[in-house]
PDB file of N, CA and C in Angstrom:
ATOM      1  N   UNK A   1      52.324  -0.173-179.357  1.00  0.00           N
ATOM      2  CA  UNK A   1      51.966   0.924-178.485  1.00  0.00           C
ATOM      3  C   UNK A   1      52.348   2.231-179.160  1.00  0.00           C
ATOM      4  N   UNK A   2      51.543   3.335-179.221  1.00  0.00           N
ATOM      5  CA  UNK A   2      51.542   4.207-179.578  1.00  0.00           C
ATOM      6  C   UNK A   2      52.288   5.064-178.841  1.00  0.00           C
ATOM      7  N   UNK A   3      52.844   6.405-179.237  1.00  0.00           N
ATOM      8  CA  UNK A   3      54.059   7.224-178.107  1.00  0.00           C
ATOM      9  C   UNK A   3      52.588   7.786-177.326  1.00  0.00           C
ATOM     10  N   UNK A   4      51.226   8.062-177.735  1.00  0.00           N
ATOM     11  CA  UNK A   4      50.099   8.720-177.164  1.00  0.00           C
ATOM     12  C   UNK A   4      50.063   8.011-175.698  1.00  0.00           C
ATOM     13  N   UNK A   5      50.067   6.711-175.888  1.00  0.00           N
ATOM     14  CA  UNK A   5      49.807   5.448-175.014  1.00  0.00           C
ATOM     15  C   UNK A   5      50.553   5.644-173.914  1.00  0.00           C
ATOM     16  N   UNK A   6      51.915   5.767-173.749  1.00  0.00           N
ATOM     17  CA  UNK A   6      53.221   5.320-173.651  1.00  0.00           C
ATOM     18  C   UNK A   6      53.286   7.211-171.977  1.00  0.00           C
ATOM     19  N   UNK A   7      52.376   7.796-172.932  1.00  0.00           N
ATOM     20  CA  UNK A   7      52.746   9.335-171.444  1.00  0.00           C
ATOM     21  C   UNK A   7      52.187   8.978-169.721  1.00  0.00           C
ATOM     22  N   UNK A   8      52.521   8.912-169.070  1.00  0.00           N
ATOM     23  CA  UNK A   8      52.474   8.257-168.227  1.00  0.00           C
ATOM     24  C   UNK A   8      51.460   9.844-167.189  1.00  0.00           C
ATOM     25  N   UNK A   9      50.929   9.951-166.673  1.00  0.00           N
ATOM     26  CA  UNK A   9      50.163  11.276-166.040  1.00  0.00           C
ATOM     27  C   UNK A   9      50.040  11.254-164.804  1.00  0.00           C
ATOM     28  N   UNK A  10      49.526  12.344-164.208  1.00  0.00           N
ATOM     29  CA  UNK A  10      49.766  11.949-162.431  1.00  0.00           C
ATOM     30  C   UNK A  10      48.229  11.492-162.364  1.00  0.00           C
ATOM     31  N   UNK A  11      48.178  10.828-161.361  1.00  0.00           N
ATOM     32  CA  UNK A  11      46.717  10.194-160.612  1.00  0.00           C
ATOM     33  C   UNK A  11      45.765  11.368-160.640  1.00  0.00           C
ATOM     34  N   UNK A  12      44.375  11.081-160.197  1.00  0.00           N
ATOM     35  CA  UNK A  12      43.417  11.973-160.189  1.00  0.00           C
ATOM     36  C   UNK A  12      43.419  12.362-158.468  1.00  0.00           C
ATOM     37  N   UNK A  13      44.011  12.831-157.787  1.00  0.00           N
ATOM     38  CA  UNK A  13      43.652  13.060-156.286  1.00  0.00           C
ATOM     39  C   UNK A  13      42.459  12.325-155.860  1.00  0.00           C
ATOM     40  N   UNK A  14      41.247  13.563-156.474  1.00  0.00           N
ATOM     41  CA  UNK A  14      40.089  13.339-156.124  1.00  0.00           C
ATOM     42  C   UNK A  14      39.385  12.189-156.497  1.00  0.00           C
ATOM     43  N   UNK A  15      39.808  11.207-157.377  1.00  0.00           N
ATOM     44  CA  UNK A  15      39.613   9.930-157.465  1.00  0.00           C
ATOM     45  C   UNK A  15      39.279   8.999-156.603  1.00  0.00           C
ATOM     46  N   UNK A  16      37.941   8.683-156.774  1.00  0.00           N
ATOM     47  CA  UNK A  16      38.212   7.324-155.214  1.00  0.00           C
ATOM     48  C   UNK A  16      38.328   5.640-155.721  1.00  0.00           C
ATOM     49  N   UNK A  17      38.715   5.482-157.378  1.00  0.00           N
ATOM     50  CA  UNK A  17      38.709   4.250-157.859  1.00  0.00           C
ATOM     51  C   UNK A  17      40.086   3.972-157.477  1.00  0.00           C
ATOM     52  N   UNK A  18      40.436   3.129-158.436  1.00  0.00           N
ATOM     53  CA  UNK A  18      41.821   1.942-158.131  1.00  0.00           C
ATOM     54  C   UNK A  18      43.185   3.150-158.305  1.00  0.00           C
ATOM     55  N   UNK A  19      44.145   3.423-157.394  1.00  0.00           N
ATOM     56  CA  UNK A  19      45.215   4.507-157.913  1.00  0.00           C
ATOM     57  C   UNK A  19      46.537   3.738-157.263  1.00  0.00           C
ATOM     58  N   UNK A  20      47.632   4.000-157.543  1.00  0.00           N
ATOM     59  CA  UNK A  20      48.986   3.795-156.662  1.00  0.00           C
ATOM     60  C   UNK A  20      49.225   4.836-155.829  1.00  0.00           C
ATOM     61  N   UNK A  21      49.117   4.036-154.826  1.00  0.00           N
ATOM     62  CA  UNK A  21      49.688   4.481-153.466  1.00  0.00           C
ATOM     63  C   UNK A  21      51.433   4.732-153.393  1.00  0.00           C
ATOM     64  N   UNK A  22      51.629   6.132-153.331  1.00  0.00           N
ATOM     65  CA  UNK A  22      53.262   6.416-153.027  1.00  0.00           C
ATOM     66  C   UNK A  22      53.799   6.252-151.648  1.00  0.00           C
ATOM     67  N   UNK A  23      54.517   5.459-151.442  1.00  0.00           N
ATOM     68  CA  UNK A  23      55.363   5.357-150.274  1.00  0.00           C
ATOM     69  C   UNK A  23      55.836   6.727-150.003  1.00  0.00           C
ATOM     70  N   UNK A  24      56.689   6.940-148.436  1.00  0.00           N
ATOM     71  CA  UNK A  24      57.026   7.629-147.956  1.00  0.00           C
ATOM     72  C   UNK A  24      58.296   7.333-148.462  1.00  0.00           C
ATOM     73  N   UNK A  25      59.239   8.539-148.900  1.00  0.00           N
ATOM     74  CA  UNK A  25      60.378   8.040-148.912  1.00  0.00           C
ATOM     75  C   UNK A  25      61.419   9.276-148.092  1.00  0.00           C
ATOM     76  N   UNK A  26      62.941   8.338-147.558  1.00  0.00           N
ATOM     77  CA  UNK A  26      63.212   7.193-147.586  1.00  0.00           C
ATOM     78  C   UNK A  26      62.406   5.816-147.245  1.00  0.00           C
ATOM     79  N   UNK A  27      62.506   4.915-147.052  1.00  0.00           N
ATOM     80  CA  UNK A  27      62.123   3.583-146.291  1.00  0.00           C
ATOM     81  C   UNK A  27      63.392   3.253-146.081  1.00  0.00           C
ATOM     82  N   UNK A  28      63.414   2.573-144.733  1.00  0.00           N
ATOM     83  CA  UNK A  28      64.085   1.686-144.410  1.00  0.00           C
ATOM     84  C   UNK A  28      64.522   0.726-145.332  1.00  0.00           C
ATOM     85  N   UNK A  29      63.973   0.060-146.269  1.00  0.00           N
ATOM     86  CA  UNK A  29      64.170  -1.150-146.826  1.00  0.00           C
ATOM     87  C   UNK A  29      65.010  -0.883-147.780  1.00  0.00           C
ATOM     88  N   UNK A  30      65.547   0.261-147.997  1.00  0.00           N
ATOM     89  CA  UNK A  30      66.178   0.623-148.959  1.00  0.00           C
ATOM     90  C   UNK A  30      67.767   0.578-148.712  1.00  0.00           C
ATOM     91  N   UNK A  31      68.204   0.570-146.983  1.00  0.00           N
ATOM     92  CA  UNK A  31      69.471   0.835-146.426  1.00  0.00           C
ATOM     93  C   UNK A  31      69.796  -0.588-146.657  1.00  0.00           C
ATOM     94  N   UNK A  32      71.008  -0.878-146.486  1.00  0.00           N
ATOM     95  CA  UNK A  32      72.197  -2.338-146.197  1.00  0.00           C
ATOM     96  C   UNK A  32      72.796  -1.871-145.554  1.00  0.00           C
ATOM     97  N   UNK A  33      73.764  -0.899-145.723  1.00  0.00           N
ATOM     98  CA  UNK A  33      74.905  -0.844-144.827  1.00  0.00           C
ATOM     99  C   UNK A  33      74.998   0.334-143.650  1.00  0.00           C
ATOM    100  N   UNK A  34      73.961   1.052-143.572  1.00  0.00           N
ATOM    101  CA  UNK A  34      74.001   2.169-142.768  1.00  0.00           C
ATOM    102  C   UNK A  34      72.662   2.177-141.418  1.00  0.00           C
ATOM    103  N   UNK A  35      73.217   2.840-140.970  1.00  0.00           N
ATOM    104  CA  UNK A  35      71.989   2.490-139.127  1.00  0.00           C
ATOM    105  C   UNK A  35      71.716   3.832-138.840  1.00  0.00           C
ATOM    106  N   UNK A  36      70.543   3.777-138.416  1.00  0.00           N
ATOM    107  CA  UNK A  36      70.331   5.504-138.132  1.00  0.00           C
ATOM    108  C   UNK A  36      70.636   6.195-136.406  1.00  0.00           C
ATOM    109  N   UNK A  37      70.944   7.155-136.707  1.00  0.00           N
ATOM    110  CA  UNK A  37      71.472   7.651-135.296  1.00  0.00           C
ATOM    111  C   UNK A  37      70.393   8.778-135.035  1.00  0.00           C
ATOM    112  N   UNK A  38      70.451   8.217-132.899  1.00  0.00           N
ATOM    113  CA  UNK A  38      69.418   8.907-132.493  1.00  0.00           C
ATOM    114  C   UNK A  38      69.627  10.259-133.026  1.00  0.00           C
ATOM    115  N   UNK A  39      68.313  11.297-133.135  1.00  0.00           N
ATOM    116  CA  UNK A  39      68.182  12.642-133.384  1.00  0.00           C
ATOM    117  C   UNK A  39      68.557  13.604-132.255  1.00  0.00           C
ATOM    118  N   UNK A  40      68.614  12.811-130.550  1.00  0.00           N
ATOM    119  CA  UNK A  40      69.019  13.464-129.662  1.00  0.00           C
ATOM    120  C   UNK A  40      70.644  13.367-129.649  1.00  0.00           C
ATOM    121  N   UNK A  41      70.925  12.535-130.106  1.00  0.00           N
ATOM    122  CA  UNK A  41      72.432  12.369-130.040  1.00  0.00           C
ATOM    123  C   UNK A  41      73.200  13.295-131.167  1.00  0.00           C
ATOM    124  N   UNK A  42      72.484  13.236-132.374  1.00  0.00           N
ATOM    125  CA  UNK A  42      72.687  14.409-133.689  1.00  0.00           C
ATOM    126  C   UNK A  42      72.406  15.889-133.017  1.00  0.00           C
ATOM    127  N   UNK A  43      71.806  16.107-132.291  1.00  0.00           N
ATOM    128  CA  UNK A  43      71.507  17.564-131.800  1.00  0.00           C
ATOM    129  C   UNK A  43      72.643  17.708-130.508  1.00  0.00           C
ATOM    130  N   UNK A  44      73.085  16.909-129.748  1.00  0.00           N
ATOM    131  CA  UNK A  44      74.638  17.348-128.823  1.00  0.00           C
ATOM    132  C   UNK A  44      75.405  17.583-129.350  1.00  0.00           C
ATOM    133  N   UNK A  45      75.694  17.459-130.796  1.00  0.00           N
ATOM    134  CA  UNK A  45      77.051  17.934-131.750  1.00  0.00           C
ATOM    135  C   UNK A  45      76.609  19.422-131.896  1.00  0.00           C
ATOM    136  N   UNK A  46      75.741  19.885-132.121  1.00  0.00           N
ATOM    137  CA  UNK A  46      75.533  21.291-132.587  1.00  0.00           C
ATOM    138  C   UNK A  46      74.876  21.092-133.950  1.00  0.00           C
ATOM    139  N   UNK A  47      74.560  19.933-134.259  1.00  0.00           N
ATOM    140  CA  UNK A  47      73.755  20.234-135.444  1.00  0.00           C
ATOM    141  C   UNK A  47      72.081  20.444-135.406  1.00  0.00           C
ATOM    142  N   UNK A  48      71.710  21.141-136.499  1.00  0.00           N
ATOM    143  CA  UNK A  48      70.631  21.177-136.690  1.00  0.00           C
ATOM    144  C   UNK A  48      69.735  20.913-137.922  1.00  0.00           C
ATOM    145  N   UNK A  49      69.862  20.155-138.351  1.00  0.00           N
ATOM    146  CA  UNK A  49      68.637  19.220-139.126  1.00  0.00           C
ATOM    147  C   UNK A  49      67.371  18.531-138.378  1.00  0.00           C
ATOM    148  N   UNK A  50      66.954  18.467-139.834  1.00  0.00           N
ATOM    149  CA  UNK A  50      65.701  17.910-139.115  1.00  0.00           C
ATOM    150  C   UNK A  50      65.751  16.516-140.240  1.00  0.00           C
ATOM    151  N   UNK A  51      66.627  16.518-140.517  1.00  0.00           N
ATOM    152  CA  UNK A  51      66.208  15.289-141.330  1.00  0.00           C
ATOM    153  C   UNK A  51      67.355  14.353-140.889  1.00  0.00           C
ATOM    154  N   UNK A  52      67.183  13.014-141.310  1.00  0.00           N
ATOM    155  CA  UNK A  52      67.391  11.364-140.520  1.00  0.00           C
ATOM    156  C   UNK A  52      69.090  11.445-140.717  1.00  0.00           C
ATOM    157  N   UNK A  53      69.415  10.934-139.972  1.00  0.00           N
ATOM    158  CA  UNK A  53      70.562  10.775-139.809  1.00  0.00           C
ATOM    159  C   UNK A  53      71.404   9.519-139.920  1.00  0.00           C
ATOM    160  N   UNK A  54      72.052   9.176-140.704  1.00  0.00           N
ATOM    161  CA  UNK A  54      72.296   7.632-141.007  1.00  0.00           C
ATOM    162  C   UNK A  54      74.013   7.795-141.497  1.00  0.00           C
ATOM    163  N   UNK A  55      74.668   6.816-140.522  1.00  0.00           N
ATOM    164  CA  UNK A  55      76.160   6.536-140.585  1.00  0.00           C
ATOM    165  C   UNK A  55      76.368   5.077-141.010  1.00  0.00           C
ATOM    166  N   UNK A  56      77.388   4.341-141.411  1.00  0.00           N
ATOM    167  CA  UNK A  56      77.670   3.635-142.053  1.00  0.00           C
ATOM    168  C   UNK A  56      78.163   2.303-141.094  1.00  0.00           C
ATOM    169  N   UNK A  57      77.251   1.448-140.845  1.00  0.00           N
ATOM    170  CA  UNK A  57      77.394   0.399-139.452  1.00  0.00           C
ATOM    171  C   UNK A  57      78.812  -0.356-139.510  1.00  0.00           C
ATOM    172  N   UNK A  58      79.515   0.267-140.158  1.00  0.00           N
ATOM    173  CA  UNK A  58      81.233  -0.157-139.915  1.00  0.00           C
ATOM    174  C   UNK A  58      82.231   0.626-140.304  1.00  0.00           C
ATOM    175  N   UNK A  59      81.848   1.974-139.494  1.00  0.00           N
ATOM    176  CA  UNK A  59      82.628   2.872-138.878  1.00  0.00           C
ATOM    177  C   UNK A  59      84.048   2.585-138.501  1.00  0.00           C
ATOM    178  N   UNK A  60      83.855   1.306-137.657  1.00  0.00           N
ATOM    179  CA  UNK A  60      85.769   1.027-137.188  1.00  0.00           C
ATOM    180  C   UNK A  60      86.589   0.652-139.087  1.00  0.00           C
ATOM    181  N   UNK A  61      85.840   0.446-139.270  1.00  0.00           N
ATOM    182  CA  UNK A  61      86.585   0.327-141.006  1.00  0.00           C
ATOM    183  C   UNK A  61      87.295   1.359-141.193  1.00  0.00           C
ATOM    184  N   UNK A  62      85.849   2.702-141.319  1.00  0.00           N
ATOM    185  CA  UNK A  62      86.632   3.829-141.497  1.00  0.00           C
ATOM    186  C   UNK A  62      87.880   4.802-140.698  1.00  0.00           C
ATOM    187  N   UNK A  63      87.190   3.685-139.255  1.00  0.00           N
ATOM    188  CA  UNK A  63      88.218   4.820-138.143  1.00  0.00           C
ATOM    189  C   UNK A  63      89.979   4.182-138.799  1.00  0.00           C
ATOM    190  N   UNK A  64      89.868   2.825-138.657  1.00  0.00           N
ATOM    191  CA  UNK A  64      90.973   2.239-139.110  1.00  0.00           C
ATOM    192  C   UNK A  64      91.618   2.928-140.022  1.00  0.00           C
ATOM    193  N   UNK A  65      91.323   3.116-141.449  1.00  0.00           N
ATOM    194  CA  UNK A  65      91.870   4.087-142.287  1.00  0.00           C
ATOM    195  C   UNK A  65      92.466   5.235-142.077  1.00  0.00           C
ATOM    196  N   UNK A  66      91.452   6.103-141.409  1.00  0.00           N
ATOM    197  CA  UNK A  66      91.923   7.056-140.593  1.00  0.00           C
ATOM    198  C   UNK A  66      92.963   7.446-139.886  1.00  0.00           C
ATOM    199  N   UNK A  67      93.499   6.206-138.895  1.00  0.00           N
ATOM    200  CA  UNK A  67      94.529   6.029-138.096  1.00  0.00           C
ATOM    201  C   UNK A  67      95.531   5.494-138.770  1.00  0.00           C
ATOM    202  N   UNK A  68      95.723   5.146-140.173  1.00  0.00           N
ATOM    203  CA  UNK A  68      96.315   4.415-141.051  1.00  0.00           C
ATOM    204  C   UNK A  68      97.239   5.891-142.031  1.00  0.00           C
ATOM    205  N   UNK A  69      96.330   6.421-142.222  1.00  0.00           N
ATOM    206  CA  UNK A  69      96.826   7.547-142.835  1.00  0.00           C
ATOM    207  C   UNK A  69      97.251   8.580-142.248  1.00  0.00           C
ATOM    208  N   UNK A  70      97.247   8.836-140.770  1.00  0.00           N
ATOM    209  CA  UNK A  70      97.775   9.719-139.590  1.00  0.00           C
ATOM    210  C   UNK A  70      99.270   8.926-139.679  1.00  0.00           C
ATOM    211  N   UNK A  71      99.106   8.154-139.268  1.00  0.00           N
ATOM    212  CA  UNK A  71     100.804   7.359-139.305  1.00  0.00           C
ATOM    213  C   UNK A  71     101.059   6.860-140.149  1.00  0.00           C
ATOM    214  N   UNK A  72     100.779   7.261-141.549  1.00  0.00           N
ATOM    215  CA  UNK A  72     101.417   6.805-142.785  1.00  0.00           C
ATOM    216  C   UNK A  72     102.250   8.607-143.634  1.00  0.00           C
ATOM    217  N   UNK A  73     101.127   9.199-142.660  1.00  0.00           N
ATOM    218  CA  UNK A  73     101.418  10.524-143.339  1.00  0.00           C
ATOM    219  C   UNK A  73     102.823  11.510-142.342  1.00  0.00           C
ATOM    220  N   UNK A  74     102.139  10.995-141.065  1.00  0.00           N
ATOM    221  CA  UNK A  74     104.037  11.186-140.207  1.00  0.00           C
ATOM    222  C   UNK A  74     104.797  10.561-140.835  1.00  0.00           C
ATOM    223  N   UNK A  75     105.043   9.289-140.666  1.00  0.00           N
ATOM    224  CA  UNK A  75     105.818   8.343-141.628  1.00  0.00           C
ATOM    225  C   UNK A  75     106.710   9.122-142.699  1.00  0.00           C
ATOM    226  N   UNK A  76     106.235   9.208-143.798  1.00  0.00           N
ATOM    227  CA  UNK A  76     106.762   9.307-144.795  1.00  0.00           C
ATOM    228  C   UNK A  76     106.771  10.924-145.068  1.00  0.00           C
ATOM    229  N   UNK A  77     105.876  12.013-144.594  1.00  0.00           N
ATOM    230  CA  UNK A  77     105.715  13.386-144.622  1.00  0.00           C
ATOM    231  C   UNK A  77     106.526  14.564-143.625  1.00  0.00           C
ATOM    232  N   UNK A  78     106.254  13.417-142.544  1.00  0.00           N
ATOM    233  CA  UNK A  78     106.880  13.957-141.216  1.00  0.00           C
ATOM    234  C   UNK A  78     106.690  15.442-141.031  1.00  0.00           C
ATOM    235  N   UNK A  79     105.630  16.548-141.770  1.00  0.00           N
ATOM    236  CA  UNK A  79     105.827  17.653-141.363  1.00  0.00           C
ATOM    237  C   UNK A  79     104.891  18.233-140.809  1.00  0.00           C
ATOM    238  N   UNK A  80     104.151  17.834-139.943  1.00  0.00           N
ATOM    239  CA  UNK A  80     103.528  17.531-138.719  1.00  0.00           C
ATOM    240  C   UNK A  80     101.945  18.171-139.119  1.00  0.00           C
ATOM    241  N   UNK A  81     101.530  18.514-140.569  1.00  0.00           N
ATOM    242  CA  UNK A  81     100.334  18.688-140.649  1.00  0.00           C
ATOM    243  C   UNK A  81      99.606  18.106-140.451  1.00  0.00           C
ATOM    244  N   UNK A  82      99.387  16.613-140.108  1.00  0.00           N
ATOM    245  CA  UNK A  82      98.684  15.468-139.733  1.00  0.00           C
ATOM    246  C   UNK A  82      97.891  16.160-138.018  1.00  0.00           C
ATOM    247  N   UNK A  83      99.018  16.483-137.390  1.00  0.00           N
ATOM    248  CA  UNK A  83      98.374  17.109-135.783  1.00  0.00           C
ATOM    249  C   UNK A  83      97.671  18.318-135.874  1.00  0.00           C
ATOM    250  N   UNK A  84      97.498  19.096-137.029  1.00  0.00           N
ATOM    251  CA  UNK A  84      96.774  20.331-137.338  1.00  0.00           C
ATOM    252  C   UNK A  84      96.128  20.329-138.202  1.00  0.00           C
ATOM    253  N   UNK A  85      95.603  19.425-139.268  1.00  0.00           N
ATOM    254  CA  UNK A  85      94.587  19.399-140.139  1.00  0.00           C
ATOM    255  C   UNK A  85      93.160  18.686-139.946  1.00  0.00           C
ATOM    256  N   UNK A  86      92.396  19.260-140.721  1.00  0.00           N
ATOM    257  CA  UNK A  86      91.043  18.130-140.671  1.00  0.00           C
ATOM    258  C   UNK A  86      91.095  16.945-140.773  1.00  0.00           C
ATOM    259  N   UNK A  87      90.816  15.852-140.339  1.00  0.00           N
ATOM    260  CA  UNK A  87      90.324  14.513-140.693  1.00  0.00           C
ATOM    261  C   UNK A  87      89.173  14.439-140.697  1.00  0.00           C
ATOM    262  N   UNK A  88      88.914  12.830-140.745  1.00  0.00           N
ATOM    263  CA  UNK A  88      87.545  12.221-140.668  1.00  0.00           C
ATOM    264  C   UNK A  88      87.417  12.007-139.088  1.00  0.00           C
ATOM    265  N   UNK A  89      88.172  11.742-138.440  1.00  0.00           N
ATOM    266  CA  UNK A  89      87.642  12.124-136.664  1.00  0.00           C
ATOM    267  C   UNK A  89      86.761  12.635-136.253  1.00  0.00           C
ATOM    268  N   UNK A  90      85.590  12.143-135.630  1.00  0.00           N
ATOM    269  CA  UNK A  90      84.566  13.221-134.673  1.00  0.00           C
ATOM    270  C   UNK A  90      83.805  12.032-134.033  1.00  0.00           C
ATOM    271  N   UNK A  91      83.628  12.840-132.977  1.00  0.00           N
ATOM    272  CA  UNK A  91      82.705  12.472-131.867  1.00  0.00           C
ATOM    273  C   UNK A  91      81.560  11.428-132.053  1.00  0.00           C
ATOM    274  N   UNK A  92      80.720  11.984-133.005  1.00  0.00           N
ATOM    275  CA  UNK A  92      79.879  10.964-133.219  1.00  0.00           C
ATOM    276  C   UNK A  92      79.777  10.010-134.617  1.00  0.00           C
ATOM    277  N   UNK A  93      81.174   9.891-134.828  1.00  0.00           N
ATOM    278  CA  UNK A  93      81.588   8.679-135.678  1.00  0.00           C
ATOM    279  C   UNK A  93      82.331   8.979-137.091  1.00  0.00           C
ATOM    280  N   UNK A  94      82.723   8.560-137.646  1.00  0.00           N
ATOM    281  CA  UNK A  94      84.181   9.059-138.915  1.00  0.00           C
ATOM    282  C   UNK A  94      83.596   9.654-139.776  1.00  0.00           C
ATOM    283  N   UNK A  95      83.458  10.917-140.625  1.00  0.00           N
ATOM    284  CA  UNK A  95      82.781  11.859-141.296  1.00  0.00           C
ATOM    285  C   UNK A  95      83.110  10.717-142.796  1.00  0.00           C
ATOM    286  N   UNK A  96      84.080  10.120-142.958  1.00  0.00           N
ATOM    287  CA  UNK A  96      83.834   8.971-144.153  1.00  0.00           C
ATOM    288  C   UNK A  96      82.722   8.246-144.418  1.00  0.00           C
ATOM    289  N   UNK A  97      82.242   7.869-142.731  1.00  0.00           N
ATOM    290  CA  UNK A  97      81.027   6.470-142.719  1.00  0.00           C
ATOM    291  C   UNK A  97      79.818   7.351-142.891  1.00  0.00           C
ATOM    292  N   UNK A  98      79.817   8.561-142.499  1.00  0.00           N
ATOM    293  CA  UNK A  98      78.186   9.757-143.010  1.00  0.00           C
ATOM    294  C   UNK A  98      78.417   9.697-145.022  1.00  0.00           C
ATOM    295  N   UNK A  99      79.777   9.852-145.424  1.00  0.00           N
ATOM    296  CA  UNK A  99      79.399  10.427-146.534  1.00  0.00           C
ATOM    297  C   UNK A  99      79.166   9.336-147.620  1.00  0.00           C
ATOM    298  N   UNK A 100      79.851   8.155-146.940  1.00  0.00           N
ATOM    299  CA  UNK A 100      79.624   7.016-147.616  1.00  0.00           C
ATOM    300  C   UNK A 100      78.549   5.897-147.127  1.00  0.00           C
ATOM    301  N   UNK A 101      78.140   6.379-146.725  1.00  0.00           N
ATOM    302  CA  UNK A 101      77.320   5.764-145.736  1.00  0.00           C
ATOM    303  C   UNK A 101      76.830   4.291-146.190  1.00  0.00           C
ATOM    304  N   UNK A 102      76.185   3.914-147.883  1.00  0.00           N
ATOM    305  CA  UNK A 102      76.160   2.934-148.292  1.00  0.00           C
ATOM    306  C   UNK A 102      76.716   1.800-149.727  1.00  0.00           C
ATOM    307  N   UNK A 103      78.230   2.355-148.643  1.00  0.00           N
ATOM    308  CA  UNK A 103      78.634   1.841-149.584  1.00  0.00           C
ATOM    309  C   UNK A 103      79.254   0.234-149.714  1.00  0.00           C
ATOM    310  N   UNK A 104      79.980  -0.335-149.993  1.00  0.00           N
ATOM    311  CA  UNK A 104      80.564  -1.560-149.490  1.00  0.00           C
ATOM    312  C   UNK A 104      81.314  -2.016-149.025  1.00  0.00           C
ATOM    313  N   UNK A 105      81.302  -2.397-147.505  1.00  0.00           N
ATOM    314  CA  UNK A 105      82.222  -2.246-146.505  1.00  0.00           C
ATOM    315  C   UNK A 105      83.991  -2.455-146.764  1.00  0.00           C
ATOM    316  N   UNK A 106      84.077  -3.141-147.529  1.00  0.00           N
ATOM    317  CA  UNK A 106      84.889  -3.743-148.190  1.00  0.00           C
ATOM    318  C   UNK A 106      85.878  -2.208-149.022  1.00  0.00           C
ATOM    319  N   UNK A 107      84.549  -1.251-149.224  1.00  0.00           N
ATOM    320  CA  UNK A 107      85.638  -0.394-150.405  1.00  0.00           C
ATOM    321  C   UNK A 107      85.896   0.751-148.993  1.00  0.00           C
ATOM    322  N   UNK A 108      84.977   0.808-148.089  1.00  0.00           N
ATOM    323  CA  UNK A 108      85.192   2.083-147.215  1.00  0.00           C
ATOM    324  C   UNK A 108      86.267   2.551-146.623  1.00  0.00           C
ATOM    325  N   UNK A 109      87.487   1.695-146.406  1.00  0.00           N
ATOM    326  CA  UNK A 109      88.355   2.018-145.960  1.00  0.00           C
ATOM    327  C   UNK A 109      89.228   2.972-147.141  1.00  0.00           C
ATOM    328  N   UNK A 110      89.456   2.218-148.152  1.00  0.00           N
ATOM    329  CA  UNK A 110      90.222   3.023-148.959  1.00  0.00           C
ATOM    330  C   UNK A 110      89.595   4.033-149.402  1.00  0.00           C
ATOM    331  N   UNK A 111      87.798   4.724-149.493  1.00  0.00           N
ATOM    332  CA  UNK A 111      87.238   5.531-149.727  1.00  0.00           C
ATOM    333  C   UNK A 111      87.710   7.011-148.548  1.00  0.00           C
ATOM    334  N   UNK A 112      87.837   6.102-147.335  1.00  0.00           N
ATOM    335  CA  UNK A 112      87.768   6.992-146.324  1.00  0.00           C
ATOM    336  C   UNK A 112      89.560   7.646-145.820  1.00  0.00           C
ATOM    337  N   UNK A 113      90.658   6.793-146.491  1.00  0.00           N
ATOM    338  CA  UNK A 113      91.788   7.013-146.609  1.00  0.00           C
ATOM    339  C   UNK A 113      92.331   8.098-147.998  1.00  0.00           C
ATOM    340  N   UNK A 114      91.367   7.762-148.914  1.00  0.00           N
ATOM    341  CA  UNK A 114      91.515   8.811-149.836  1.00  0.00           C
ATOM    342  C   UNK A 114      90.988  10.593-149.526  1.00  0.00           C
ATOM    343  N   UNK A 115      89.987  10.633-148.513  1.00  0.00           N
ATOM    344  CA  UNK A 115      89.188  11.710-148.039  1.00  0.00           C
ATOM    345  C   UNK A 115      90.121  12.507-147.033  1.00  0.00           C
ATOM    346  N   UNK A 116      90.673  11.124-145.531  1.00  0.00           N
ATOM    347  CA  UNK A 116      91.507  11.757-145.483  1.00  0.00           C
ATOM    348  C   UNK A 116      92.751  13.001-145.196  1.00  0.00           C
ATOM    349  N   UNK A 117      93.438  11.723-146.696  1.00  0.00           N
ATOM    350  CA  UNK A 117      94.252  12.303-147.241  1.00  0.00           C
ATOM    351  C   UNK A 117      94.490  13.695-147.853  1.00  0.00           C
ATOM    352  N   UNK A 118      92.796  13.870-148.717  1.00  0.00           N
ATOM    353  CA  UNK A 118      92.641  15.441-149.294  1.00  0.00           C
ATOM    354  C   UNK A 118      92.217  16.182-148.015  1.00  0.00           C
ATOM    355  N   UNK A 119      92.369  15.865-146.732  1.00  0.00           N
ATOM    356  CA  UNK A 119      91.811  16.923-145.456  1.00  0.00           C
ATOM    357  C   UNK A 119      92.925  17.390-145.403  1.00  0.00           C
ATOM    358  N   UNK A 120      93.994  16.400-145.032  1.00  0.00           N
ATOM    359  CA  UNK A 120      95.023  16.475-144.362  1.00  0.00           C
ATOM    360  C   UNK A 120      96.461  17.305-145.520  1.00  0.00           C
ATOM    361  N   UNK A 121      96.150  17.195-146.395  1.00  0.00           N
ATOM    362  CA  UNK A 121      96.733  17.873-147.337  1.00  0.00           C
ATOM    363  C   UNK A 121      96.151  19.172-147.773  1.00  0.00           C
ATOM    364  N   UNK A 122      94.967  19.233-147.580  1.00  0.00           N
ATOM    365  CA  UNK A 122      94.186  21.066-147.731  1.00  0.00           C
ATOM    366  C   UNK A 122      95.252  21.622-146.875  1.00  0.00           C
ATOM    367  N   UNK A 123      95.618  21.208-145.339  1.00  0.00           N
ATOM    368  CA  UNK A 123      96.590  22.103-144.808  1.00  0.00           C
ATOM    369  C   UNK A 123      95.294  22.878-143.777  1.00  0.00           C
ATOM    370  N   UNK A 124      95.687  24.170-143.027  1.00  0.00           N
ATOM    371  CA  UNK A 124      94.898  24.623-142.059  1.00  0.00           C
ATOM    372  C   UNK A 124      93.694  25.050-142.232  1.00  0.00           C
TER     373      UNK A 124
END
């Protein structure tokens, strides 16, 4: 094969012979570990996107972590920035399971204990 051969070009639009058809993307078929959340339920937080919304279908993983590192960080820190800093906490599910959304359930906890940790240590 020649490198001439080898350039790959876009379709002819106006073509009505044989062409590839592009999917819409995302697809569905592409997720494992994440579920999409209603758009009415994404708009009671105050957000505004318009695009899909998808959290990580084992959230209590991440909440776990979460609550792991609140009383790991009294524990051993005791200086009460844990009750005044950001976490992954919110309403409509652990800001870990949005950012990781597909990852492997298995790593999310310690993903979402490392995150956190850098909230809760930024300070106010």
């Amino acid at each position: 094969m020649t490198v001439q051969n080898s350039i790959h070009t876009k379709p002819n639009i106006g073509h009505t012979g044989h062409h590839h058809a592009m999917k819409a993307f995302p697809t569905e078929d592409i997720f494992i570990y994440s579920i999409p959340i209603d758009p009415a339920e994404v708009r009671k937080t105050g957000c505004f996107t318009t695009l899909p919304v998808r959290i990580h279908g084992r959230g209590d993983l991440a909440d776990a972590a979460s609550h792991k590192l609140l009383k790991d960080w009294d524990r051993h820190i005791g200086d009460g920035q844990e009750k005044k800093s950001s976490y992954s906490l919110c309403e409509l599910g652990n800001l870990s399971a949005f950012i990781y959304l597909e990852v492997f359930p298995e790593r999310l906890g310690v993903l979402t204990y490392g995150t956190d940790l850098g909230l809760v240590h930024d300070g106010e």
